[in-house]
PDB file of N, CA and C in Angstrom:
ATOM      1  N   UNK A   1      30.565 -26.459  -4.614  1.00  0.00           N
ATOM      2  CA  UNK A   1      31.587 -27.183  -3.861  1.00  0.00           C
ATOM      3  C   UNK A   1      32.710 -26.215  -3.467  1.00  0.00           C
ATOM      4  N   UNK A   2      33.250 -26.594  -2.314  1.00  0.00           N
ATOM      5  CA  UNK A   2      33.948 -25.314  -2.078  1.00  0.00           C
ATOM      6  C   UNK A   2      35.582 -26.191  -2.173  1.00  0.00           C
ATOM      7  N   UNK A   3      35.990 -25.107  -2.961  1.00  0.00           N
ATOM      8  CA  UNK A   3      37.359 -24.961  -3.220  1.00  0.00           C
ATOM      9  C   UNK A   3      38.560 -25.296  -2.790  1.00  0.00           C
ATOM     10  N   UNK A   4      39.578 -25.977  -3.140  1.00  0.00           N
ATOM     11  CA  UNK A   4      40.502 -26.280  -2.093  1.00  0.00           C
ATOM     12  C   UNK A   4      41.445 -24.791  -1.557  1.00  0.00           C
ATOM     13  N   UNK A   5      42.139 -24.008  -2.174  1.00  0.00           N
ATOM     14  CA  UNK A   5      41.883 -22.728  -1.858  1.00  0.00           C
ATOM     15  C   UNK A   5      41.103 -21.696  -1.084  1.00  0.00           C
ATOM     16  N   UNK A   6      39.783 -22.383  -0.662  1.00  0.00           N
ATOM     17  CA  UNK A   6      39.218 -21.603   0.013  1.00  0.00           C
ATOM     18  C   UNK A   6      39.282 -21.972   0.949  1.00  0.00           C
ATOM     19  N   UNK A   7      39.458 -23.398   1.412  1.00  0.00           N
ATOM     20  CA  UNK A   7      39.857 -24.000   2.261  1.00  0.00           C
ATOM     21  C   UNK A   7      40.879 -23.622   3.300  1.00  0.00           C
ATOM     22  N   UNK A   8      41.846 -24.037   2.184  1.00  0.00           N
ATOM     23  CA  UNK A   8      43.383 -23.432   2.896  1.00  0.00           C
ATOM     24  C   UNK A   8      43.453 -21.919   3.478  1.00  0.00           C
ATOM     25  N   UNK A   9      42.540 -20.417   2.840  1.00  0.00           N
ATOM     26  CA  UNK A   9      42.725 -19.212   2.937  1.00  0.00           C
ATOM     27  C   UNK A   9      41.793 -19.094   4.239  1.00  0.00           C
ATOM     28  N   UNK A  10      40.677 -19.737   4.556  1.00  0.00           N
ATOM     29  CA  UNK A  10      39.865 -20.231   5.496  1.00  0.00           C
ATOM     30  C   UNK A  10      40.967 -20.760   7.203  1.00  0.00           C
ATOM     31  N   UNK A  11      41.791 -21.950   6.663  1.00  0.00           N
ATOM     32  CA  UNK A  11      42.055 -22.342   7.684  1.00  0.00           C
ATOM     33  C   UNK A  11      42.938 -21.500   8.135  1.00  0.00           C
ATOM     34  N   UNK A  12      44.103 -20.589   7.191  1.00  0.00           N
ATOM     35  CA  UNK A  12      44.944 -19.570   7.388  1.00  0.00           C
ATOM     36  C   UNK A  12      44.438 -18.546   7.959  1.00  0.00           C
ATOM     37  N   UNK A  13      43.112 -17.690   8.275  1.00  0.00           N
ATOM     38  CA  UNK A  13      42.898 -17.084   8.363  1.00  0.00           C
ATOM     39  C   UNK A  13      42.236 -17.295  10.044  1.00  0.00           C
ATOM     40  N   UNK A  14      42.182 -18.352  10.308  1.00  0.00           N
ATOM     41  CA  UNK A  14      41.730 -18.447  11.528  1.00  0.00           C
ATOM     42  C   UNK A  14      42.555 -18.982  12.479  1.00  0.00           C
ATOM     43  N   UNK A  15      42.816 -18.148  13.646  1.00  0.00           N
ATOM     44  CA  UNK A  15      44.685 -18.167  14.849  1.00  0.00           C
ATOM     45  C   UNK A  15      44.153 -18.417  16.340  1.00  0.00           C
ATOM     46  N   UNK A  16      44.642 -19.358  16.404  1.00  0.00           N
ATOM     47  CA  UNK A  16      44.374 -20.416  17.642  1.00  0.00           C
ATOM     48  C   UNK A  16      45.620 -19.437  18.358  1.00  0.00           C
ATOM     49  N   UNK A  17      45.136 -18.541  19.597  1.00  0.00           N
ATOM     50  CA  UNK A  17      46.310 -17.862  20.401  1.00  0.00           C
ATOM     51  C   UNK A  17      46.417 -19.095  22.153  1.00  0.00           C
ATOM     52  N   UNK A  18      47.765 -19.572  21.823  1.00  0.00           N
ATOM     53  CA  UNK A  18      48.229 -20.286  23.513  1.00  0.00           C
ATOM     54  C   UNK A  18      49.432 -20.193  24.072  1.00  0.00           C
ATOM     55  N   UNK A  19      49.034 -20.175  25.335  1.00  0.00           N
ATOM     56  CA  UNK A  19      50.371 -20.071  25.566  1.00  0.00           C
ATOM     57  C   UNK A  19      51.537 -20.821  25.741  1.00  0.00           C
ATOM     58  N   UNK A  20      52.776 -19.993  25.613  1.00  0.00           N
ATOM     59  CA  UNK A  20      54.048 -21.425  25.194  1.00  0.00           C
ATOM     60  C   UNK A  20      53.792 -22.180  26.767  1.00  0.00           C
ATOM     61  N   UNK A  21      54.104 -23.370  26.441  1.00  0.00           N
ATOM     62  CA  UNK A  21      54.994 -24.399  27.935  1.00  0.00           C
ATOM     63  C   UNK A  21      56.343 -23.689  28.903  1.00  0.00           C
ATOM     64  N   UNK A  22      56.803 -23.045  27.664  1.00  0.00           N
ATOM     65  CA  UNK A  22      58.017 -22.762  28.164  1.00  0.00           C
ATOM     66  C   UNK A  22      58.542 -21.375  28.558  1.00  0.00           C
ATOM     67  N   UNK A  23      57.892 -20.605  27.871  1.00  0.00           N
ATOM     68  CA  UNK A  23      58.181 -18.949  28.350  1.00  0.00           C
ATOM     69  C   UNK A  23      57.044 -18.430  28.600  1.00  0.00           C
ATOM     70  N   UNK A  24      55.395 -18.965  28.931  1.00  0.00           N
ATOM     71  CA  UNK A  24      54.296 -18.492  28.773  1.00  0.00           C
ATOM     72  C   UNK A  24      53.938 -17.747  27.650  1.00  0.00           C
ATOM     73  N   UNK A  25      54.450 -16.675  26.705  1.00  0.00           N
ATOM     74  CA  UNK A  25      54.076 -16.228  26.036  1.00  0.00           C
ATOM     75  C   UNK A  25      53.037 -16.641  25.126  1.00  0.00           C
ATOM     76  N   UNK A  26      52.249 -15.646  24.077  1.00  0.00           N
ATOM     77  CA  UNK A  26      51.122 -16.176  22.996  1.00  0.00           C
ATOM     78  C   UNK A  26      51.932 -17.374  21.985  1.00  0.00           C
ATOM     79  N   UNK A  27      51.554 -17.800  21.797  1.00  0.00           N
ATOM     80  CA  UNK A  27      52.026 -18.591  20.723  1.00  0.00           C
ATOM     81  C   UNK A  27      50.728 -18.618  19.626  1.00  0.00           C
ATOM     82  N   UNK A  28      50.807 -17.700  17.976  1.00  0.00           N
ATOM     83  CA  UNK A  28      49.806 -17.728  17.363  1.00  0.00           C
ATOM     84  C   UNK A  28      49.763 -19.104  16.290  1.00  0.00           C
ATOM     85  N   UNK A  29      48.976 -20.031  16.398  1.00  0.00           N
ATOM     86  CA  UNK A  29      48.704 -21.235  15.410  1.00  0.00           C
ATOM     87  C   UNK A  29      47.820 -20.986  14.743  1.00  0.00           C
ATOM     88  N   UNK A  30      48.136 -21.021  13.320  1.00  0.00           N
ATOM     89  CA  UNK A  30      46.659 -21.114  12.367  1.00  0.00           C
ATOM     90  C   UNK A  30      45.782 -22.450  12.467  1.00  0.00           C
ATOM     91  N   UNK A  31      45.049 -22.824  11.775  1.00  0.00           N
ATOM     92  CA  UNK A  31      44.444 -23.787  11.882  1.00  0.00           C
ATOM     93  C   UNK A  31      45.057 -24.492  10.377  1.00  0.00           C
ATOM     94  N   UNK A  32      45.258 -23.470   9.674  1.00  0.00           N
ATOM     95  CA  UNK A  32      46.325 -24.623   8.192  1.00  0.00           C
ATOM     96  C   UNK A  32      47.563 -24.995   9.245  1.00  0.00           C
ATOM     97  N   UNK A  33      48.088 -24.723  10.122  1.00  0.00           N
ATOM     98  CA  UNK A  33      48.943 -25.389  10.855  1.00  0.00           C
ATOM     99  C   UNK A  33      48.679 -26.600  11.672  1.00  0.00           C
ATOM    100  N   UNK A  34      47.830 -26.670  12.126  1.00  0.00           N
ATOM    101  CA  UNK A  34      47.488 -27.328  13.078  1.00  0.00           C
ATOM    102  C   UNK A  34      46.573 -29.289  12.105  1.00  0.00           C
ATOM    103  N   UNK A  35      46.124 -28.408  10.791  1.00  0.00           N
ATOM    104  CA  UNK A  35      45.651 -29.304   9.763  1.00  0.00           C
ATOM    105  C   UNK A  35      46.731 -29.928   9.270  1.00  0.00           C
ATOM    106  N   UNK A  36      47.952 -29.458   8.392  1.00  0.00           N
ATOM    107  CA  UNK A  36      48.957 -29.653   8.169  1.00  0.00           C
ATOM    108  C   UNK A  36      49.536 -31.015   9.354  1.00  0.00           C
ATOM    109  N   UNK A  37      50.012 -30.345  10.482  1.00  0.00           N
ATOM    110  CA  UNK A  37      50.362 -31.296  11.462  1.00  0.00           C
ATOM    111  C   UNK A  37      49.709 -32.781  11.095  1.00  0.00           C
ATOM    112  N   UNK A  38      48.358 -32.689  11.389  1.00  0.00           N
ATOM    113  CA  UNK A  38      47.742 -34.181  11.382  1.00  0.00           C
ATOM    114  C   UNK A  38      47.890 -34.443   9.814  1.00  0.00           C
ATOM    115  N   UNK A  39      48.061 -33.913   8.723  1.00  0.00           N
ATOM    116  CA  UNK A  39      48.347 -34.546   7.487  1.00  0.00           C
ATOM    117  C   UNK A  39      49.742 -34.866   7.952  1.00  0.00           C
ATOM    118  N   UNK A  40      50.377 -34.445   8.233  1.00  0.00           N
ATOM    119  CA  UNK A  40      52.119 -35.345   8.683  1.00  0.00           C
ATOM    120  C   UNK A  40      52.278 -36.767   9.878  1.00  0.00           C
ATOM    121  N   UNK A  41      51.332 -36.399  11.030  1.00  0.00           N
ATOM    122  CA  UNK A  41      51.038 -37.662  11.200  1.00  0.00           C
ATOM    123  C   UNK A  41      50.399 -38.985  11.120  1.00  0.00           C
ATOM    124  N   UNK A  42      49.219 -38.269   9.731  1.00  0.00           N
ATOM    125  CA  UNK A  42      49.145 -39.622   9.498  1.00  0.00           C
ATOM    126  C   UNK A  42      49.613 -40.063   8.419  1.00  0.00           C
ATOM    127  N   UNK A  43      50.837 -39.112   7.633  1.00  0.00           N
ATOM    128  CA  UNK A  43      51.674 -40.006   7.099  1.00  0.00           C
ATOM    129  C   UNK A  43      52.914 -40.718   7.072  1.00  0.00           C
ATOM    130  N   UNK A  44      52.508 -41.082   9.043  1.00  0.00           N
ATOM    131  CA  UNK A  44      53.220 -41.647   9.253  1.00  0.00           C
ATOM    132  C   UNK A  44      54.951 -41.428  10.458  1.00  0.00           C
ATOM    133  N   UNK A  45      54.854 -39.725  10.564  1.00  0.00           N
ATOM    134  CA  UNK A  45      55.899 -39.247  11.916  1.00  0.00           C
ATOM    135  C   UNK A  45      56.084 -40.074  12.471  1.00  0.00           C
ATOM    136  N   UNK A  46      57.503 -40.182  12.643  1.00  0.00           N
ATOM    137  CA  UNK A  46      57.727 -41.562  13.983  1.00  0.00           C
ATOM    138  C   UNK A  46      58.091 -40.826  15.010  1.00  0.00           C
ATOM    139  N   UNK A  47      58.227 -39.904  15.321  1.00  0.00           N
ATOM    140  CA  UNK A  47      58.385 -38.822  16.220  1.00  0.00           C
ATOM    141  C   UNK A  47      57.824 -39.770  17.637  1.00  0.00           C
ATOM    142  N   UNK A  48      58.495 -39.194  18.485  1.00  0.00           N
ATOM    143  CA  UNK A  48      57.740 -40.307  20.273  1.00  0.00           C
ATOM    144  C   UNK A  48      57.058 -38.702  21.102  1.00  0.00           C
ATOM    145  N   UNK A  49      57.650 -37.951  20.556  1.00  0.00           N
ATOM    146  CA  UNK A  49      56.847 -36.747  21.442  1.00  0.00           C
ATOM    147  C   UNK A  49      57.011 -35.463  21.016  1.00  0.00           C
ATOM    148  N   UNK A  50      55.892 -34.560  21.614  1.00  0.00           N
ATOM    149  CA  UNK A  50      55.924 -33.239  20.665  1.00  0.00           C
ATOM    150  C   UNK A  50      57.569 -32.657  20.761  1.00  0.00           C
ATOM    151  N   UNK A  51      58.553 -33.165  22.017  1.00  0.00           N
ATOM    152  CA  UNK A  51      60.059 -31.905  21.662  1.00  0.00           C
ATOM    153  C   UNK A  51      60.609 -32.020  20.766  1.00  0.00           C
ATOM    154  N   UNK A  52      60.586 -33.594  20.054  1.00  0.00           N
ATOM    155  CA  UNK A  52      60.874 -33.996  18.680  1.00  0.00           C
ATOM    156  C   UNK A  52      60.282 -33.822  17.494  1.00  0.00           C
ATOM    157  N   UNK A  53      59.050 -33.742  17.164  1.00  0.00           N
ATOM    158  CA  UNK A  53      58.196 -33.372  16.283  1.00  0.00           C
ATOM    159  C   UNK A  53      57.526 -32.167  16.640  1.00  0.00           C
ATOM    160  N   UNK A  54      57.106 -30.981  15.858  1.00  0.00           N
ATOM    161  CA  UNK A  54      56.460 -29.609  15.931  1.00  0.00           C
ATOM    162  C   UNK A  54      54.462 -30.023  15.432  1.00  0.00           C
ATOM    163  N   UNK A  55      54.841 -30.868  14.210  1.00  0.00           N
ATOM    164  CA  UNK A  55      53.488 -31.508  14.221  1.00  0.00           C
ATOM    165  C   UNK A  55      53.110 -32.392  15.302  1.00  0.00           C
ATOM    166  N   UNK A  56      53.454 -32.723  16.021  1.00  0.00           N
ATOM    167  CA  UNK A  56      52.577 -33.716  16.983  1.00  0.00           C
ATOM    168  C   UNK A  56      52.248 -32.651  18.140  1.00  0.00           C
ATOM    169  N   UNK A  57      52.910 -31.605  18.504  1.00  0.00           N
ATOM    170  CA  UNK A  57      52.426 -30.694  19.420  1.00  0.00           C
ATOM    171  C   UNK A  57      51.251 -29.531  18.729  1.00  0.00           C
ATOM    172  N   UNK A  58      51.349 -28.863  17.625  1.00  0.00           N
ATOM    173  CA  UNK A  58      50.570 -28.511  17.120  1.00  0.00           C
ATOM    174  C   UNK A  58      49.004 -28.978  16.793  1.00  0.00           C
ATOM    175  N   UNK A  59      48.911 -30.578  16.452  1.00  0.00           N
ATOM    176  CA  UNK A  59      48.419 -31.456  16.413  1.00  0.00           C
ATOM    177  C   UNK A  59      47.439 -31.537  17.621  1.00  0.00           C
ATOM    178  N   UNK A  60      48.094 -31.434  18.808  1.00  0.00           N
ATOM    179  CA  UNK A  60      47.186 -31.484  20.051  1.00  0.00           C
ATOM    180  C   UNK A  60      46.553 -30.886  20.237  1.00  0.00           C
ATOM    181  N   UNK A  61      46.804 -29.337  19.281  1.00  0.00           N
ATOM    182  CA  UNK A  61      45.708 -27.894  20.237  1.00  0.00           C
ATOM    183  C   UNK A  61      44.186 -28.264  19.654  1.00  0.00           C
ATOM    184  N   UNK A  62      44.131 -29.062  18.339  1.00  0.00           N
ATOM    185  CA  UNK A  62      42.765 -29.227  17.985  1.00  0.00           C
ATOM    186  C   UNK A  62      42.383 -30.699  17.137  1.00  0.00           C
ATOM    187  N   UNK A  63      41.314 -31.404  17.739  1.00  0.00           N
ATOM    188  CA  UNK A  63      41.190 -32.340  16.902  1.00  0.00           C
ATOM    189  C   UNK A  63      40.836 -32.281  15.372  1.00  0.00           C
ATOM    190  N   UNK A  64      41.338 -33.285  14.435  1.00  0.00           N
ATOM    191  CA  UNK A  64      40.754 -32.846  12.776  1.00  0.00           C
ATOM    192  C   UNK A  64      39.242 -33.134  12.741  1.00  0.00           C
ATOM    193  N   UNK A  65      38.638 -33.297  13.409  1.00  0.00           N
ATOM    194  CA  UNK A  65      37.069 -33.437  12.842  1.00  0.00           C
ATOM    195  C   UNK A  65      36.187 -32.280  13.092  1.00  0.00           C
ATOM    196  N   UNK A  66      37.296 -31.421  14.368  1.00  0.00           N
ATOM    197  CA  UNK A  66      36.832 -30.134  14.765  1.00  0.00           C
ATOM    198  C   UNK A  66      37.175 -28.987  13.284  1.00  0.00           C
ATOM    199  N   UNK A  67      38.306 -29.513  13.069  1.00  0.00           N
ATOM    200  CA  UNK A  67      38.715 -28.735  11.776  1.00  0.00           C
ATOM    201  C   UNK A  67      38.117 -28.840  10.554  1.00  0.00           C
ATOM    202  N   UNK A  68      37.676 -30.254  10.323  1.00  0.00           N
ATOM    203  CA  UNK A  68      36.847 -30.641   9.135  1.00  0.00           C
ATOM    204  C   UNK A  68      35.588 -29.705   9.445  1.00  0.00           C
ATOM    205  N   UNK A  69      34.720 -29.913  10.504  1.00  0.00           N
ATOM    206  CA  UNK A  69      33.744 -29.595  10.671  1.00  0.00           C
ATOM    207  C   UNK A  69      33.442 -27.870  10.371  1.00  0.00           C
ATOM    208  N   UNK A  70      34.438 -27.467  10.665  1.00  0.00           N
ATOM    209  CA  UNK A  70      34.460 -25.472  10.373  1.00  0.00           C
ATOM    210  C   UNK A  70      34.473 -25.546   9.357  1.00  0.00           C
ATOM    211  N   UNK A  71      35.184 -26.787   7.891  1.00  0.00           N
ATOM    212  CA  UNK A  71      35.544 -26.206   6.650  1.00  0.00           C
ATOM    213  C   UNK A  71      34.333 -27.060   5.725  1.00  0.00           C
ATOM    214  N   UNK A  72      33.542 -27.687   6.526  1.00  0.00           N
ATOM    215  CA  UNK A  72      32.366 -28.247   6.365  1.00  0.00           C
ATOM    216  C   UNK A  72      31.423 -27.214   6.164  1.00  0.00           C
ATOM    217  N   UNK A  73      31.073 -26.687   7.707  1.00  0.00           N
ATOM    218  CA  UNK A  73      30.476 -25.713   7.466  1.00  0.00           C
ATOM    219  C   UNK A  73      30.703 -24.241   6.281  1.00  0.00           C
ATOM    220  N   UNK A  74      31.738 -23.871   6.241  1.00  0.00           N
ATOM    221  CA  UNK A  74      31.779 -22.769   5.901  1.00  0.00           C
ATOM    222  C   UNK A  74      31.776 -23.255   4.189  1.00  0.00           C
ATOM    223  N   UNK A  75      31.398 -24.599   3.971  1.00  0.00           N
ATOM    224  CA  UNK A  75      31.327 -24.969   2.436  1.00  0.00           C
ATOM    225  C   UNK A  75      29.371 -24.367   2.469  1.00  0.00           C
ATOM    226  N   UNK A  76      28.528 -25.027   3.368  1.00  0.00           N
ATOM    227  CA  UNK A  76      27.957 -24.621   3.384  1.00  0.00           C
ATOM    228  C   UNK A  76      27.354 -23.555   3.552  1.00  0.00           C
ATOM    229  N   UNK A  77      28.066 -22.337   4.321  1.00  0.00           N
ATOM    230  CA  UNK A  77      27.500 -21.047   4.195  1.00  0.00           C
ATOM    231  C   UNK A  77      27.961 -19.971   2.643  1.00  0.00           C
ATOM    232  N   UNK A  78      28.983 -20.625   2.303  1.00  0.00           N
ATOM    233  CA  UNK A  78      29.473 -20.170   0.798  1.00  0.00           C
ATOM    234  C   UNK A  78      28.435 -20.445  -0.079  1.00  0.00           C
ATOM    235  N   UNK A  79      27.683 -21.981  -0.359  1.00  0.00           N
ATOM    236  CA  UNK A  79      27.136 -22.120  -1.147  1.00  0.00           C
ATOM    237  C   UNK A  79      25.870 -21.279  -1.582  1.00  0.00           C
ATOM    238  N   UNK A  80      25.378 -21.393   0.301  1.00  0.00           N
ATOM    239  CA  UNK A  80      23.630 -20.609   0.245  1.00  0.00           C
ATOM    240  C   UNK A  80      24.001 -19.287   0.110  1.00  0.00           C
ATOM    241  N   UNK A  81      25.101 -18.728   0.166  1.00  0.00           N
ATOM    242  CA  UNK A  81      25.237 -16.910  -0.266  1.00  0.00           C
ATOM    243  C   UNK A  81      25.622 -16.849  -1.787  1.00  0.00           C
ATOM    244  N   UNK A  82      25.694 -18.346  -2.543  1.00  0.00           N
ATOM    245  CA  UNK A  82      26.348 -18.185  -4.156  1.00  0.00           C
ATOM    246  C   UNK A  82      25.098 -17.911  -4.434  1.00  0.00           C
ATOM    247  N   UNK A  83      23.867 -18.872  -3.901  1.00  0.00           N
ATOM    248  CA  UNK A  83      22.716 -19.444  -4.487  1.00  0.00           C
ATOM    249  C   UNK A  83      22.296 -17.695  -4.282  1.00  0.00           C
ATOM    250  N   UNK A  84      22.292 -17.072  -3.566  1.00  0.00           N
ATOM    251  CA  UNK A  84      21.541 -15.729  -2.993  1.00  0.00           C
ATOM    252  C   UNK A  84      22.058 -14.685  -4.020  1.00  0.00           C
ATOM    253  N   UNK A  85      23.314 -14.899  -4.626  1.00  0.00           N
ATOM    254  CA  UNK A  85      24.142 -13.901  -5.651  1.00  0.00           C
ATOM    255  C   UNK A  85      25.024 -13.225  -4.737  1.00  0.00           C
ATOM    256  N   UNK A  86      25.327 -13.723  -3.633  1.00  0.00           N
ATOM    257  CA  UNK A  86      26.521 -13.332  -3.163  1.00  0.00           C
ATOM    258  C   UNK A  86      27.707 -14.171  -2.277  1.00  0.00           C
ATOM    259  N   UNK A  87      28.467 -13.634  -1.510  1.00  0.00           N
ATOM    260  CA  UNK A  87      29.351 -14.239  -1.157  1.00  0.00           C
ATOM    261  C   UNK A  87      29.867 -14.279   0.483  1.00  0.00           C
ATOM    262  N   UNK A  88      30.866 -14.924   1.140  1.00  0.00           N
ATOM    263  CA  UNK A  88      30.857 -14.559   2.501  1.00  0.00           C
ATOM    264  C   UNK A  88      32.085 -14.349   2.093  1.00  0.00           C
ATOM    265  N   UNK A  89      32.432 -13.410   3.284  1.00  0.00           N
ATOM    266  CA  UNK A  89      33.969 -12.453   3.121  1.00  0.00           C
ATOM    267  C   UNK A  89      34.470 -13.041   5.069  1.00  0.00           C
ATOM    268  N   UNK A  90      35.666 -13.068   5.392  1.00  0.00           N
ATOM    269  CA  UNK A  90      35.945 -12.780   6.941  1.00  0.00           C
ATOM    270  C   UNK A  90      36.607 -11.448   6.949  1.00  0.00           C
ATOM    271  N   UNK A  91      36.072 -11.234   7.738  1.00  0.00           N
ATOM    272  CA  UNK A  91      36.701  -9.562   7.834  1.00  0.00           C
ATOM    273  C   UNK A  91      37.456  -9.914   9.025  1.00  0.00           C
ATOM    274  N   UNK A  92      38.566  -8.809   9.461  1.00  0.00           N
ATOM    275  CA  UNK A  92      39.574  -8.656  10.234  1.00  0.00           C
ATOM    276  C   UNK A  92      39.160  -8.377  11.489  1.00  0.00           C
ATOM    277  N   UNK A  93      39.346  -9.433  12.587  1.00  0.00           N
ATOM    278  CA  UNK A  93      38.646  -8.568  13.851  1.00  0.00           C
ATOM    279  C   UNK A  93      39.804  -8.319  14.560  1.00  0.00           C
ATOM    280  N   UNK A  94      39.205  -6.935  15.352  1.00  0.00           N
ATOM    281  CA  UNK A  94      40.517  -6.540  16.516  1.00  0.00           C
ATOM    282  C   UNK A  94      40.711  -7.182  17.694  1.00  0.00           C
ATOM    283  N   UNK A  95      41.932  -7.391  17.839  1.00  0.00           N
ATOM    284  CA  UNK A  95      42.268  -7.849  19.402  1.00  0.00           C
ATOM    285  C   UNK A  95      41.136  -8.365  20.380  1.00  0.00           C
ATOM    286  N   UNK A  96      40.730  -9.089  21.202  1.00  0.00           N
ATOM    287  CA  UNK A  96      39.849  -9.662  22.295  1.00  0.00           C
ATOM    288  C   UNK A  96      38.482  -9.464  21.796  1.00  0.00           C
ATOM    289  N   UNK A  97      38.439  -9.783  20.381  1.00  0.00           N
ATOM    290  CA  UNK A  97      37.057 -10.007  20.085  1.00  0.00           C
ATOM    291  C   UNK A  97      36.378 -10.891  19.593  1.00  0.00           C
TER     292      UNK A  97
END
């Protein structure tokens, strides 16, 4: 079973790059950000729109089932590399790759 920790170091580790509304620039979002967000709205933000709330705009760049589904998977590719005697690592990729 995979870990809540691995979870979180998982979703941290993976950066949703967009650009702002407002100055174009990158704007880097993790995906523990973007998870986070929808744990705040559904407990409940009364927020009416993202200029007021940071989770409800964050919230938009990805749905949670898209997010479940990566930390779904990657429960499953952990397990079949435990079963094998080893492990999966993410390594660091460079720029536009």
């Amino acid at each position: 079973m995979l870990e809540r920790e691995e979870v979180r170091a998982l979703l941290e580790a993976v950066v949703l790059v967009v650009p702002c509304n407002v100055c174009g620039q990158d704007l880097e979002v993790t995906l523990g950000q973007v998870a986070g967000s929808h744990d705040a709205l559904c407990a409940g933000c009364l927020a009416r729109g993202g200029s007021e709330c940071p989770a409800m705009a964050y919230a938009r760049l990805l749905d949670r089932e898209t997010i479940e589904g990566l930390a779904t998977a990657w429960a499953r590719l952990q397990e079949h590399a435990r079963r094998a005697g080893g492990r999966v690592l993410i390594r660091a990729l460079s720029e536009g790759v």
